[in-house]
N, C-alpha and C. Protein backbone atom coordinates (compact mmCIF):
# COMPACT_ATOMS: atom_id res chain seq x y z
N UNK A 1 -186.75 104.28 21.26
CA UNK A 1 -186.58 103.05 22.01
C UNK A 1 -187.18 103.25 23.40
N UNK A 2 -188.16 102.37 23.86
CA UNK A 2 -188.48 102.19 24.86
C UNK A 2 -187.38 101.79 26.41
N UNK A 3 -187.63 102.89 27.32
CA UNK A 3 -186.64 102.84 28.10
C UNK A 3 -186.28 101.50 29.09
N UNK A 4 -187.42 100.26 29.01
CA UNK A 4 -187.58 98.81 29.52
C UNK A 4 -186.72 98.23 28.57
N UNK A 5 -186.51 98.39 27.23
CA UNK A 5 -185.93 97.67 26.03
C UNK A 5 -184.23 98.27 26.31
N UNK A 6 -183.99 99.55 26.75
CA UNK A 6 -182.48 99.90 26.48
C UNK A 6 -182.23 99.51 27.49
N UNK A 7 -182.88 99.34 28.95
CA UNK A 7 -181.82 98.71 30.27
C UNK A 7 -182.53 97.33 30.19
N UNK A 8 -182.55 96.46 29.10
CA UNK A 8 -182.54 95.04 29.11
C UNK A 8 -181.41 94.62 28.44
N UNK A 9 -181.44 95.53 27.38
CA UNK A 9 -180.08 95.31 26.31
C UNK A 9 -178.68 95.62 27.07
N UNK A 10 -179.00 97.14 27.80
CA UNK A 10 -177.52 97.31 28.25
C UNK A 10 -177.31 96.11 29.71
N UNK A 11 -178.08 95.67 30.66
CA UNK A 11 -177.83 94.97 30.90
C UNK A 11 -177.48 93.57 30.47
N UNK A 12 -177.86 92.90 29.65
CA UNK A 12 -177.02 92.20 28.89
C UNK A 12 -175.91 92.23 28.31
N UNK A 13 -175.28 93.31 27.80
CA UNK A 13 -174.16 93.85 27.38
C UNK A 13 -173.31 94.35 28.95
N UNK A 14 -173.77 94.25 30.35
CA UNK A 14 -173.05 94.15 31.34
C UNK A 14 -172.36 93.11 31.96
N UNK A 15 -172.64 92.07 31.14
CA UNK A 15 -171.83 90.91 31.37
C UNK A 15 -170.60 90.89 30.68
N UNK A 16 -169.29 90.37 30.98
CA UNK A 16 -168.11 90.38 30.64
C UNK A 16 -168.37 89.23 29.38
N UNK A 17 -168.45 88.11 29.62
CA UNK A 17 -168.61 87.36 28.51
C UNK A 17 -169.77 87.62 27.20
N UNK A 18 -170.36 88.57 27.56
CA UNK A 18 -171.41 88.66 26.56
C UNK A 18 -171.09 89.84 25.85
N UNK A 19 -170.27 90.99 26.54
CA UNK A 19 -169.68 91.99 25.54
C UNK A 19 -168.61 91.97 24.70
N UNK A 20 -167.96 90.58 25.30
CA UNK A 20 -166.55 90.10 24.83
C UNK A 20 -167.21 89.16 23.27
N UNK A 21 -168.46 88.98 23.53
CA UNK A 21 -168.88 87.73 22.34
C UNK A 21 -169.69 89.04 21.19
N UNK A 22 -170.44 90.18 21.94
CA UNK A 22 -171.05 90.98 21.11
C UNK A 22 -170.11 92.05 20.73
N UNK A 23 -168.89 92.19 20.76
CA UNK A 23 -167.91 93.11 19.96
C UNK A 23 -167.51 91.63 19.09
N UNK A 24 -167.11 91.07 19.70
CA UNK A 24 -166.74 90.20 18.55
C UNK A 24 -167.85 90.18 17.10
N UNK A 25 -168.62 90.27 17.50
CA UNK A 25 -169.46 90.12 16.10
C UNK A 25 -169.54 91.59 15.82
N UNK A 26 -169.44 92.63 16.19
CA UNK A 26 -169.89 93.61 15.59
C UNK A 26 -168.36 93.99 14.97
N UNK A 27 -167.29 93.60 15.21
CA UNK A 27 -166.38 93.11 14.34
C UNK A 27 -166.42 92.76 13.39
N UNK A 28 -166.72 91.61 13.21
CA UNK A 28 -167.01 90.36 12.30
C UNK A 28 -167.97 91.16 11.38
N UNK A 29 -168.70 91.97 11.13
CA UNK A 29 -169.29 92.73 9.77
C UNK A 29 -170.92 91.68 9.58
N UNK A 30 -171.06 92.13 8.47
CA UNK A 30 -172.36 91.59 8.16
C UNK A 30 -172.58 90.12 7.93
N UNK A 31 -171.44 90.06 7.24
CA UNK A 31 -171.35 88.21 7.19
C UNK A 31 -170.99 87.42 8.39
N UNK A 32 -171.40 88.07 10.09
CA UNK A 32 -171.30 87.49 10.83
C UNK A 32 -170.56 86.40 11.50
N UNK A 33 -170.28 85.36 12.07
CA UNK A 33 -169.31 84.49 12.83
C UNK A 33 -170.32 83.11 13.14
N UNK A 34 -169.50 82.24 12.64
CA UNK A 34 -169.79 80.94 13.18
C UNK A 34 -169.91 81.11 14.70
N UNK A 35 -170.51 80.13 15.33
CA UNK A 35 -170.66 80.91 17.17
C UNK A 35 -169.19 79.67 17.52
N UNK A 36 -168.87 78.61 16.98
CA UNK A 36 -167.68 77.77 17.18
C UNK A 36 -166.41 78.76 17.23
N UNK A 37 -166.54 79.73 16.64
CA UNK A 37 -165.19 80.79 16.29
C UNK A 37 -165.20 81.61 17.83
N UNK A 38 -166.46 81.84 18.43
CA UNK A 38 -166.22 82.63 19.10
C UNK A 38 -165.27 82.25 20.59
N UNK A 39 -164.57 82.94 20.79
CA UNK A 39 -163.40 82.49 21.92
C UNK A 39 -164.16 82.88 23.09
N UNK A 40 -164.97 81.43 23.76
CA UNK A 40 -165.73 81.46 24.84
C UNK A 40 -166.13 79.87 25.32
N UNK A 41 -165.78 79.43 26.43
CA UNK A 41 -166.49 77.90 26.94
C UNK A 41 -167.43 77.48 26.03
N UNK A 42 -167.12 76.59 25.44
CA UNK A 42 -168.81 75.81 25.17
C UNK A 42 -169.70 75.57 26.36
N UNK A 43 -169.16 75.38 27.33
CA UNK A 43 -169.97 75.27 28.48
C UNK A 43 -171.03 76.18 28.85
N UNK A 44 -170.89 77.77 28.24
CA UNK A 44 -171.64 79.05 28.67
C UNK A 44 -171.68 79.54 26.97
N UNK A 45 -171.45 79.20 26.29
CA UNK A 45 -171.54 79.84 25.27
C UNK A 45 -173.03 79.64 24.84
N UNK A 46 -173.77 79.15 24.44
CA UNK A 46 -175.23 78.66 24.75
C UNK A 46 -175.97 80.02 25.04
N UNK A 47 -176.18 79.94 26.63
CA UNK A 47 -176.68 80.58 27.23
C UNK A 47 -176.15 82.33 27.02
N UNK A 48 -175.02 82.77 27.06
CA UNK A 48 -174.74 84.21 26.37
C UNK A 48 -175.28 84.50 25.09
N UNK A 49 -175.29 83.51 24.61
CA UNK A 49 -175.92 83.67 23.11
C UNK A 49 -177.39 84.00 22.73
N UNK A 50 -178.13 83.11 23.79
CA UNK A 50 -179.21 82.91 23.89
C UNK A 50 -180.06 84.56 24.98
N UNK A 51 -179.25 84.71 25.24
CA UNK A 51 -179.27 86.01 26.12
C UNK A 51 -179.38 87.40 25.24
N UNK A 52 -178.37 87.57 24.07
CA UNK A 52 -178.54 88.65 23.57
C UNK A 52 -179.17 88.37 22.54
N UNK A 53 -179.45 87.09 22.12
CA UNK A 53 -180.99 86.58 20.86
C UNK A 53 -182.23 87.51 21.01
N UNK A 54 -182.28 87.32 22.50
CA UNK A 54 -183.68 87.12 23.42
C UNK A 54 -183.84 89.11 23.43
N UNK A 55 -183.11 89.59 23.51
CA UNK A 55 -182.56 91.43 23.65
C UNK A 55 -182.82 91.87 22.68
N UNK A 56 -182.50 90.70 21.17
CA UNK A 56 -182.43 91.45 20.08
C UNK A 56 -181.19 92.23 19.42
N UNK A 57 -180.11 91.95 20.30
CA UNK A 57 -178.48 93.02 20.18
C UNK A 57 -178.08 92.01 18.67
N UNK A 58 -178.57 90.46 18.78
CA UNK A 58 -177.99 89.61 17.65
C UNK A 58 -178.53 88.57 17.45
N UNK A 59 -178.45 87.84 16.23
CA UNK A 59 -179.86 86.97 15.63
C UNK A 59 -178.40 85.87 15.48
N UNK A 60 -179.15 84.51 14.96
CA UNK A 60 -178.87 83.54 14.47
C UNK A 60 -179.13 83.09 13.40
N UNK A 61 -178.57 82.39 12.57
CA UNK A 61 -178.50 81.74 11.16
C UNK A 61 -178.26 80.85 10.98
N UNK A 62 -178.54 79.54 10.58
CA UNK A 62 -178.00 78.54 9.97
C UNK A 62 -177.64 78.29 8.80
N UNK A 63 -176.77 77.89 8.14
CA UNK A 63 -176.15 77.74 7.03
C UNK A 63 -175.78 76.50 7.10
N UNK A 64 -176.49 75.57 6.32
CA UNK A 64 -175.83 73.86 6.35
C UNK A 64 -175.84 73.27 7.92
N UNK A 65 -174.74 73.39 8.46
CA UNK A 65 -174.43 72.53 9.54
C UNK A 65 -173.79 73.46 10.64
N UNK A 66 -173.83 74.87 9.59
CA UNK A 66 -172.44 75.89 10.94
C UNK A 66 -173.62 76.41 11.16
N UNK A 67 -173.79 77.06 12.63
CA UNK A 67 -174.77 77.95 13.05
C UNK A 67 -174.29 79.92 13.35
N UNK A 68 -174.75 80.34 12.76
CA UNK A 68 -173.72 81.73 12.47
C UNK A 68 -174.29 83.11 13.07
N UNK A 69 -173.99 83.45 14.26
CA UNK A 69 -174.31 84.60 14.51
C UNK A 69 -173.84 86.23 14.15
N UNK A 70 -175.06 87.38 13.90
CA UNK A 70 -175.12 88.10 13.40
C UNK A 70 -175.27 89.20 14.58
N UNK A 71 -174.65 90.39 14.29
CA UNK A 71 -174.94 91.52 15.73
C UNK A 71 -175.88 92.09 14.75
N UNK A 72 -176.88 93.05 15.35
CA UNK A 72 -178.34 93.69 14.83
C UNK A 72 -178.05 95.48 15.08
N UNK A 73 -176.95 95.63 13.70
CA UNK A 73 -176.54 97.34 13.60
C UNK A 73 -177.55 97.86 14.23
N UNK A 74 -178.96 97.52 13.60
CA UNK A 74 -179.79 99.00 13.06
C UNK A 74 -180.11 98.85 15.22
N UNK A 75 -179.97 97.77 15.69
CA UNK A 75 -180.16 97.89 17.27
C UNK A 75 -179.55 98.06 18.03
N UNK A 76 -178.47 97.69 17.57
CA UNK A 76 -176.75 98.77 17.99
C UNK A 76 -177.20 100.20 18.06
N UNK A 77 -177.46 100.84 16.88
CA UNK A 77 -177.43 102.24 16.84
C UNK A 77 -178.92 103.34 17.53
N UNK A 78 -179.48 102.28 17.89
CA UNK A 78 -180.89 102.58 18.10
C UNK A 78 -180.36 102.79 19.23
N UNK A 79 -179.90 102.01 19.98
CA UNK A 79 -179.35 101.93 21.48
C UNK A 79 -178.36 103.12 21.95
N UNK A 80 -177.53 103.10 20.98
CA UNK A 80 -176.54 104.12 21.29
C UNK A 80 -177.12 105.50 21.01
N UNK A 81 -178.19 105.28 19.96
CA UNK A 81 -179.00 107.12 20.06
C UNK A 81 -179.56 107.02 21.16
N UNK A 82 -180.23 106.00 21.45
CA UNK A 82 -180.83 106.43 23.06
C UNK A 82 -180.34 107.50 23.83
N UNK A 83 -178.62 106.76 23.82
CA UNK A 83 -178.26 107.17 25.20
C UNK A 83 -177.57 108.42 25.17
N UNK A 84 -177.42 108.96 23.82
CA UNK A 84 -177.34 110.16 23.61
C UNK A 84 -178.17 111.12 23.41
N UNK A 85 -179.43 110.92 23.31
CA UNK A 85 -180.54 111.94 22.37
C UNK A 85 -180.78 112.83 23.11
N UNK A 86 -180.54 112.81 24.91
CA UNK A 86 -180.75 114.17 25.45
C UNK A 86 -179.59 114.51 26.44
N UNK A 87 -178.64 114.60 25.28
CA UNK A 87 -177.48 115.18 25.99
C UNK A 87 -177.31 116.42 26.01
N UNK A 88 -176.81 116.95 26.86
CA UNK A 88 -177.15 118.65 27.48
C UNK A 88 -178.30 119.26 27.28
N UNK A 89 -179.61 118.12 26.71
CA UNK A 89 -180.60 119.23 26.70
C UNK A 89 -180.84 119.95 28.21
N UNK A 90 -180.33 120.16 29.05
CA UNK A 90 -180.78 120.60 30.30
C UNK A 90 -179.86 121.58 30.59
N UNK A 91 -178.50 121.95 29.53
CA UNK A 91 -177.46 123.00 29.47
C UNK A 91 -178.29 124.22 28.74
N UNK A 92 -178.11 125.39 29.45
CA UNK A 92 -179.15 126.29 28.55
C UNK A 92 -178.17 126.67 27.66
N UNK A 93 -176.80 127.10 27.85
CA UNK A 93 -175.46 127.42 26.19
C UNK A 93 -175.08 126.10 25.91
N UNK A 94 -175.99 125.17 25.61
CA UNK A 94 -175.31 124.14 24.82
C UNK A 94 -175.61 124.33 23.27
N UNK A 95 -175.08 125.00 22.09
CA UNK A 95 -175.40 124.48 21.20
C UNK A 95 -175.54 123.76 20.73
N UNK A 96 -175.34 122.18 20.71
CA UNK A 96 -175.77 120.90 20.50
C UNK A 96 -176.96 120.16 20.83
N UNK A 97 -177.27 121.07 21.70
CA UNK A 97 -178.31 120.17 22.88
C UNK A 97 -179.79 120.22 21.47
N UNK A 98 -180.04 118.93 21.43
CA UNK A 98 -181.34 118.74 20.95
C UNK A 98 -182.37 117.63 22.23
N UNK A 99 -183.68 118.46 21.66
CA UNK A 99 -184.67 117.35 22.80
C UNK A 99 -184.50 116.02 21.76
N UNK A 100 -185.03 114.67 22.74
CA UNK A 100 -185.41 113.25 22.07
C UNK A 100 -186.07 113.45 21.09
N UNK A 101 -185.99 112.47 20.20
CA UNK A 101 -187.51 112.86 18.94
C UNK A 101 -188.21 112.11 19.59
């Protein structure tokens, strides 16, 4: 992951309402959440949504008439290896320590 792509995402995920809406779905499993379910203003719900679309953290779906958002694992986990992949490489007795791939 490109290091412009992980502090766009984690900044997005630094908003209170937008981590409160993106655990909610990564909750919610693969079959994702109506965005009406999610416990947030309609007033701002829109725009948070439209925020972590735009990041890539979670997509949208329509189904009939409900509009259903989805969190994006495989970019979940991409993210979270990021921010681990060079942990203690800079400890010389770390046995764990691997470089980034």
């Amino acid at each position: 992951m490109k290091l412009d792509d992980a502090a766009a995402r984690l900044e997005a995920l630094g908003n209170t309402t937008r981590l409160t809406i993106y655990r909610a779905l990564v909750r919610a499993g693969h079959a994702g959440m109506p965005v009406g379910r999610l416990k947030v203003p309609a007033s701002t719900l829109s725009h948070h949504v439209k925020t972590l679309v735009a990041v890539g953290l979670i997509s949208q779906m329509r189904e009939g008439t409900t509009l259903v958002c989805h969190a994006e694992y495989d970019v979940m986990r991409s993210l979270l290896g990021f921010l681990v992949s060079e942990c203690c490489v800079e400890e010389r007795d770390c046995g764990t320590a691997r470089p980034a791939a």
